[in-house]
N, C-alpha and C. Protein backbone atom coordinates (compact mmCIF):
# COMPACT_ATOMS: atom_id res chain seq x y z
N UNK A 1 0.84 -1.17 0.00
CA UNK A 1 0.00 0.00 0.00
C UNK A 1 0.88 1.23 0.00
N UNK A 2 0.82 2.28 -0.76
CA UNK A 2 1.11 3.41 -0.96
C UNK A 2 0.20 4.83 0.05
N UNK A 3 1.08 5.16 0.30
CA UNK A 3 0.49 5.87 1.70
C UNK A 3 0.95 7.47 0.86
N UNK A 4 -0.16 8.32 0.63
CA UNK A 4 0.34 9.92 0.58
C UNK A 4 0.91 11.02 1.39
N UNK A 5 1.51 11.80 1.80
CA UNK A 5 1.73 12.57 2.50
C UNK A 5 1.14 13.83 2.29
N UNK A 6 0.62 13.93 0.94
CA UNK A 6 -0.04 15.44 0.80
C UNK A 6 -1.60 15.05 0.82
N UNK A 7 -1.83 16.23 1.68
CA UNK A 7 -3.18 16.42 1.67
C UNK A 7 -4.06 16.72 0.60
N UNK A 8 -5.36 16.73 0.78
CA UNK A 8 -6.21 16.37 -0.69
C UNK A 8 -7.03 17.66 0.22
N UNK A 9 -7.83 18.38 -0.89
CA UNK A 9 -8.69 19.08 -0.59
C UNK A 9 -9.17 19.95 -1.93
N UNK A 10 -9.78 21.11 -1.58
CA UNK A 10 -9.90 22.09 -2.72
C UNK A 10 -9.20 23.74 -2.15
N UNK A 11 -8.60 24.01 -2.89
CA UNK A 11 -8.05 25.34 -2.71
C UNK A 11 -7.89 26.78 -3.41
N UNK A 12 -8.28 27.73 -2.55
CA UNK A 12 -8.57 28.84 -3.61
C UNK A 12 -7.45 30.01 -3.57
N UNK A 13 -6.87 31.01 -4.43
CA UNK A 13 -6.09 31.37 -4.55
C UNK A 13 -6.93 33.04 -3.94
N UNK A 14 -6.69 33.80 -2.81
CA UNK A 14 -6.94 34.75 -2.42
C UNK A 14 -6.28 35.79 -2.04
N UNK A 15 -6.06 36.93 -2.84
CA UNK A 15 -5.55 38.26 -2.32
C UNK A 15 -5.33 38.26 -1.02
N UNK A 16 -4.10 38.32 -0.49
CA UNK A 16 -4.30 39.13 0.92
C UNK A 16 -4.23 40.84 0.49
N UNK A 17 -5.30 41.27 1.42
CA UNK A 17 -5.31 42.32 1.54
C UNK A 17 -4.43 43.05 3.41
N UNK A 18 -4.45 42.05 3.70
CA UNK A 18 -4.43 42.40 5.48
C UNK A 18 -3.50 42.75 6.08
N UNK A 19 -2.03 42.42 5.53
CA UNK A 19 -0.90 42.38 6.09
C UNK A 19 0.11 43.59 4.67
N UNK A 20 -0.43 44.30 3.82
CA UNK A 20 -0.36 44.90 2.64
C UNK A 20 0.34 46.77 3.41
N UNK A 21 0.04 46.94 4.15
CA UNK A 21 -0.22 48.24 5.02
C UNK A 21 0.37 48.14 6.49
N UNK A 22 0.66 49.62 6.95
CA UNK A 22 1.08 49.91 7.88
C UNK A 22 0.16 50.61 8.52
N UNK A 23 -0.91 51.01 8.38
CA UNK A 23 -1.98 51.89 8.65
C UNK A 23 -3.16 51.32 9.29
N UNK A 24 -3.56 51.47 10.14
CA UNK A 24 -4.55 50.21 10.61
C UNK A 24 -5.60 51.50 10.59
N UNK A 25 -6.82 50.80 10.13
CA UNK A 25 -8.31 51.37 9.95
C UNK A 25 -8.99 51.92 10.94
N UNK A 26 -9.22 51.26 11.84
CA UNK A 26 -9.88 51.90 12.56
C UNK A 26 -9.11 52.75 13.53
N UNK A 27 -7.37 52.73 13.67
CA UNK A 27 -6.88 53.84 14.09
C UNK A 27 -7.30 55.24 13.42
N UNK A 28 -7.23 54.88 12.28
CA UNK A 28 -7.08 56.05 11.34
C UNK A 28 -8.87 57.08 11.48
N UNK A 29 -9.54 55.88 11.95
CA UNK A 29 -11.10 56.47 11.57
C UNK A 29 -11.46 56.86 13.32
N UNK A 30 -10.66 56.65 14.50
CA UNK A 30 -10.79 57.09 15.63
C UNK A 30 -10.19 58.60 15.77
N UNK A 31 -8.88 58.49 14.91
CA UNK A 31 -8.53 59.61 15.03
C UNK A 31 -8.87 60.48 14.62
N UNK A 32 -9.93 60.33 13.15
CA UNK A 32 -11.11 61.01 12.77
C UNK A 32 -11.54 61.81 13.01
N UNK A 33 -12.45 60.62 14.12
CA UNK A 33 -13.76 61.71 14.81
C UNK A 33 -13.36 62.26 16.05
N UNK A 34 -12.13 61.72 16.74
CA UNK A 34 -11.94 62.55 18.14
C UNK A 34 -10.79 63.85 17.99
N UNK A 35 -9.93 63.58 16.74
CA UNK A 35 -8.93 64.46 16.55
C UNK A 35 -9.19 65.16 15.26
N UNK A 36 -9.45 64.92 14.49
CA UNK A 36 -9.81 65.18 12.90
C UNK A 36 -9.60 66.79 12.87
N UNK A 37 -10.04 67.85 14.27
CA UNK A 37 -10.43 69.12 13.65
C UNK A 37 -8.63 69.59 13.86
N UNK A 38 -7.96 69.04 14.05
CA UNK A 38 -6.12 69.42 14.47
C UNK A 38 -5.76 68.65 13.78
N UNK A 39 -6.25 67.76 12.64
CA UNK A 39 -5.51 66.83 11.74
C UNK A 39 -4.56 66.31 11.28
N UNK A 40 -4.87 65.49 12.72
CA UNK A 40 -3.80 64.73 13.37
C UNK A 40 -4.28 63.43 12.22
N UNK A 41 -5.23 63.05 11.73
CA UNK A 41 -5.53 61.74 11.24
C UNK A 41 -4.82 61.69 10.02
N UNK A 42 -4.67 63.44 9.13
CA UNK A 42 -3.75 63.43 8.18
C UNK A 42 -2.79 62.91 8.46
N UNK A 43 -2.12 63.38 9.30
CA UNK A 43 -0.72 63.25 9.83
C UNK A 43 -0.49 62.08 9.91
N UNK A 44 -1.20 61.34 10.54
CA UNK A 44 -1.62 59.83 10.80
C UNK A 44 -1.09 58.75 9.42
N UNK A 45 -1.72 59.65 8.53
CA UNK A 45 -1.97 59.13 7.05
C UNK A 45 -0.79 59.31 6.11
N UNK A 46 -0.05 59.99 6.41
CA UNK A 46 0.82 60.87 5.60
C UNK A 46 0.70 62.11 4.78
N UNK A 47 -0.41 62.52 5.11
CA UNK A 47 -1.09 63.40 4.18
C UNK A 47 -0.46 65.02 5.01
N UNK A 48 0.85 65.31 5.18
CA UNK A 48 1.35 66.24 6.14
C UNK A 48 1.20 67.44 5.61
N UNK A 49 1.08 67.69 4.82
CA UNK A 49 0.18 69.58 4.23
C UNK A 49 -1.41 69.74 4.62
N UNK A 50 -1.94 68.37 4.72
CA UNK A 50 -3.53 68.61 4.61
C UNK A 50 -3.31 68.87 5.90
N UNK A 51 -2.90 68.14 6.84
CA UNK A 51 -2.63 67.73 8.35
C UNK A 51 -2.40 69.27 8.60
N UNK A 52 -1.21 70.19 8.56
CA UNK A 52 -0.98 71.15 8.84
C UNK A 52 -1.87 72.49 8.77
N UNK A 53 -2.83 72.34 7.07
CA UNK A 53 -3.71 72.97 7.21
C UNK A 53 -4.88 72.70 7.66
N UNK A 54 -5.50 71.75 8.00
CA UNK A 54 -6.34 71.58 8.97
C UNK A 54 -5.85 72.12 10.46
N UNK A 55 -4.56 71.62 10.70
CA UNK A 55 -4.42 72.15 12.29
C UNK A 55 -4.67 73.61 12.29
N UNK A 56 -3.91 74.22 11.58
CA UNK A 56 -4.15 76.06 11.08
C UNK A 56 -5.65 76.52 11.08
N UNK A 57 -6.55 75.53 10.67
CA UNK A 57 -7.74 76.33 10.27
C UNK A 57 -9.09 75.23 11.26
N UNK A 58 -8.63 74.91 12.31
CA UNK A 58 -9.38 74.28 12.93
C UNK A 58 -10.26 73.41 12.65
N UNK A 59 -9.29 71.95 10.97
CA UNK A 59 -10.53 71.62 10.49
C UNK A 59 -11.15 71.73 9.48
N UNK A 60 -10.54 72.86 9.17
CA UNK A 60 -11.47 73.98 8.00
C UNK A 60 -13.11 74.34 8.49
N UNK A 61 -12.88 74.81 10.32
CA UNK A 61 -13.67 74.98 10.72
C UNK A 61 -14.76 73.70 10.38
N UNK A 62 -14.32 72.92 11.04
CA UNK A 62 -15.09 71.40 11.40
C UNK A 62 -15.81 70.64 10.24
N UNK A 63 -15.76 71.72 9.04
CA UNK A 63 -16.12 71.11 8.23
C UNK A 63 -15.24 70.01 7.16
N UNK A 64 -14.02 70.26 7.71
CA UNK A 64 -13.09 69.45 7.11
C UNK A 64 -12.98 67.66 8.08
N UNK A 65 -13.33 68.13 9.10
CA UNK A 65 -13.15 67.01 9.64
C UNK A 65 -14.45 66.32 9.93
N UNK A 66 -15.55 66.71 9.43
CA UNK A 66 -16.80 66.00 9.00
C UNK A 66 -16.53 65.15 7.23
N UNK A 67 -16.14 65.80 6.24
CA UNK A 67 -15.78 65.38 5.43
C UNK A 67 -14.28 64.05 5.36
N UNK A 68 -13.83 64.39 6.15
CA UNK A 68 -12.42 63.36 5.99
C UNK A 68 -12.71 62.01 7.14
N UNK A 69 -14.42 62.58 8.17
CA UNK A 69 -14.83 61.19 8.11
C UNK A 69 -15.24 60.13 8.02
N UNK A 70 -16.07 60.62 6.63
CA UNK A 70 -16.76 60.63 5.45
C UNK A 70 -16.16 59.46 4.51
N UNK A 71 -14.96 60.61 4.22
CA UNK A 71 -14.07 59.68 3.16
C UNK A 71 -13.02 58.21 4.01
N UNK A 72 -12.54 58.88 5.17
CA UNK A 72 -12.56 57.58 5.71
C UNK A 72 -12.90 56.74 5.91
N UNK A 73 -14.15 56.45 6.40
CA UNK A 73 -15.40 55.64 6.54
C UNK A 73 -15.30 54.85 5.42
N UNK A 74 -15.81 55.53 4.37
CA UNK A 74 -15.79 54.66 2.74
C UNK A 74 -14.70 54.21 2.40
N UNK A 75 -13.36 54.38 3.12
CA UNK A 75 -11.70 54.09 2.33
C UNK A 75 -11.73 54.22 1.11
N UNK A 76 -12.23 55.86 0.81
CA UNK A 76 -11.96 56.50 -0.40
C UNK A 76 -10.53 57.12 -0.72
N UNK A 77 -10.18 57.36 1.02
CA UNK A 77 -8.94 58.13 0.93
C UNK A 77 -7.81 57.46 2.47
N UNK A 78 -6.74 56.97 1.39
CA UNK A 78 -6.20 55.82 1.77
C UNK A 78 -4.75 56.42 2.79
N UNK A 79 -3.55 55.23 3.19
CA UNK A 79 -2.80 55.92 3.69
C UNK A 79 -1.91 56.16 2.23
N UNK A 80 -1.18 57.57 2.24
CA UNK A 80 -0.31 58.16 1.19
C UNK A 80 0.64 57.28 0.26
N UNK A 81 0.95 56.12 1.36
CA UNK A 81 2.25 55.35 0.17
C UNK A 81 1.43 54.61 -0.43
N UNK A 82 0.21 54.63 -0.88
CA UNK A 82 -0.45 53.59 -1.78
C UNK A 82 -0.80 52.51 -0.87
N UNK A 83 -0.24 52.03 -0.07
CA UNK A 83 -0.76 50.88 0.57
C UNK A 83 -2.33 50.61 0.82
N UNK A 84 -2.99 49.05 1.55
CA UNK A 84 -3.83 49.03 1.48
C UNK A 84 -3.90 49.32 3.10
N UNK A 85 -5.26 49.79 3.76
CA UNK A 85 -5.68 49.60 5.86
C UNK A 85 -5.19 48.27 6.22
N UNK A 86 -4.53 48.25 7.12
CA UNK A 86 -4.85 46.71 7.64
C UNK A 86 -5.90 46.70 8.54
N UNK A 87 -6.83 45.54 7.78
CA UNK A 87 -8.04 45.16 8.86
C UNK A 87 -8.26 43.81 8.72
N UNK A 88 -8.70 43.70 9.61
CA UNK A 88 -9.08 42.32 10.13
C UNK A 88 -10.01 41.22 9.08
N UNK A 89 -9.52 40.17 9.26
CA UNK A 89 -10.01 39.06 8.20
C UNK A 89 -11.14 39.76 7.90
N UNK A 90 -12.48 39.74 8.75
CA UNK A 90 -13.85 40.24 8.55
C UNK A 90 -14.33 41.47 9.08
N UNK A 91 -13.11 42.50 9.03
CA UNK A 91 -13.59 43.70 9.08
C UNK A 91 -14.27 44.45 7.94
N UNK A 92 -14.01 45.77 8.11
CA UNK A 92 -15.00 46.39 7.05
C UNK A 92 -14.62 46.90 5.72
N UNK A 93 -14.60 45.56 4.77
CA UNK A 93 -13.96 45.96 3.74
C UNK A 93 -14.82 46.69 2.56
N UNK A 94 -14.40 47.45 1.69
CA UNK A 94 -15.43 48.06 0.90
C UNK A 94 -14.52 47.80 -0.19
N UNK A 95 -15.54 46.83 -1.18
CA UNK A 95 -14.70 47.11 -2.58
C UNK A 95 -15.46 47.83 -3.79
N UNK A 96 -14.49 48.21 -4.24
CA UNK A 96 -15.06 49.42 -5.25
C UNK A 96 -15.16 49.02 -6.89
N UNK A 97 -16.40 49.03 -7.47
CA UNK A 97 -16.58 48.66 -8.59
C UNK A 97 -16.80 49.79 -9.40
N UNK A 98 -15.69 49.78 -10.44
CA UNK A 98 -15.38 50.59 -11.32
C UNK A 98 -16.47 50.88 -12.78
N UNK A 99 -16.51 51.99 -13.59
CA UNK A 99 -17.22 51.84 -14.05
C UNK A 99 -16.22 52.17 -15.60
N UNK A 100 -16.87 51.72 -16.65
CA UNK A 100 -16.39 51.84 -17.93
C UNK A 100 -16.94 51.83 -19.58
N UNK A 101 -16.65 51.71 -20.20
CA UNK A 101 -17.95 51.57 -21.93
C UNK A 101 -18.03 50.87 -21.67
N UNK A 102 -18.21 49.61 -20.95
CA UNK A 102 -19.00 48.18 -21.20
C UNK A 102 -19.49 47.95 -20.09
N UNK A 103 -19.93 48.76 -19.42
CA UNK A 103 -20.48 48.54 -18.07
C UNK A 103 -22.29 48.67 -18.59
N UNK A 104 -22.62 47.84 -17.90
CA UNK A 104 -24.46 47.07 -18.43
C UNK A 104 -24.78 47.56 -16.76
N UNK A 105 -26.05 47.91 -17.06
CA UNK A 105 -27.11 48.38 -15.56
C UNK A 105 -28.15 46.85 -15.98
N UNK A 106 -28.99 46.39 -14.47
CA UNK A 106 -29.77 46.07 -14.90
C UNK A 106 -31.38 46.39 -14.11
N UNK A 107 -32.07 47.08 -14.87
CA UNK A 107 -33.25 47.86 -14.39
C UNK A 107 -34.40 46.99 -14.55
N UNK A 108 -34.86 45.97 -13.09
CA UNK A 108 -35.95 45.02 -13.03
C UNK A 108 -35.39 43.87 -13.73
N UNK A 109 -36.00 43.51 -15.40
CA UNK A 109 -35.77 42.40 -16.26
C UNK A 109 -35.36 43.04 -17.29
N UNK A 110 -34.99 44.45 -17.29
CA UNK A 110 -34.11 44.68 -19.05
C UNK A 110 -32.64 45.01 -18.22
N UNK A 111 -31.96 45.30 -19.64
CA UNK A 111 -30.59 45.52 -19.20
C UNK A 111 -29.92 46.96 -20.30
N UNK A 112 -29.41 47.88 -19.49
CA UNK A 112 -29.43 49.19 -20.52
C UNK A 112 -27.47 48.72 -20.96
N UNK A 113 -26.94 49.36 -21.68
CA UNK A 113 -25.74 49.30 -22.18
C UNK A 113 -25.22 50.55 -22.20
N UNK A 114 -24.33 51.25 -21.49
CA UNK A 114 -24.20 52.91 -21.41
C UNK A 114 -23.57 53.26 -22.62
N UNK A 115 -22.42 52.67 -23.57
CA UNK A 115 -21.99 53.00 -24.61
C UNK A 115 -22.47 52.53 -25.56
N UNK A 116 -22.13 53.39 -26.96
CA UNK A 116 -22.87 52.34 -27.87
C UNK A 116 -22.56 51.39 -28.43
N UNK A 117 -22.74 50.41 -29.19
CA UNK A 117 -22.48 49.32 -29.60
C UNK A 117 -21.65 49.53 -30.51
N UNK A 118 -20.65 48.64 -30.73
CA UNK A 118 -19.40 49.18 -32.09
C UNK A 118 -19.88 47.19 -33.16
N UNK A 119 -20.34 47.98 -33.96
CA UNK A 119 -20.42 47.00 -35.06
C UNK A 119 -19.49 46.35 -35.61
């Protein structure tokens, strides 16, 4: 009898996203809402001009730091070196679907085509 040593199963090939970053998420989105109007979360981020003028302008008078926690929230606006948040296996990931000429809507049971058709 022939005995295997490798295991049998099914396996799927998955992006890590988690370990990609130095920036952890929900640091970034605490510092947000408790620091955001001295923008410190820029700073946080690398974003050190926004950071500075927010600290200067309190925020942009709070309205800056309602908006940046906004865009945080959504991880529209990321940390500066490109990297991805690190979060947790089943934290709150948002992925973003792009749009382009071949992008199809579908409204009930029809389906619209936004560009036109190339013959």
């Amino acid at each position: 009898a022939v005995v295997s040593t490798q295991s049998t199963g099914y396996y799927k090939e998955e992006q890590c996203r988690y370990v990609t970053g130095k920036y952890d998420y929900r640091t970034a989105l605490i510092l947000s809402v408790f620091t955001g109007m001295f923008g410190i979360d820029r700073f946080y981020l690398g974003y050190y001009a926004i950071g500075l003028l927010k600290f200067c302008t309190f925020g942009f008078f709070l309205l800056g730091q309602l908006v940046d926690i906004i865009l945080i929230a959504t991880q529209t606006v990321g940390p500066a070196d490109g990297s991805d948040y690190l979060i947790s296996k089943y934290g709150p990931i948002l992925n973003k679907v792009a749009m382009e000429n071949h992008t199809f809507y579908q409204y009930g049971s029809y389906y619209f085509k936004l560009a036109h058709d190339e013959m």
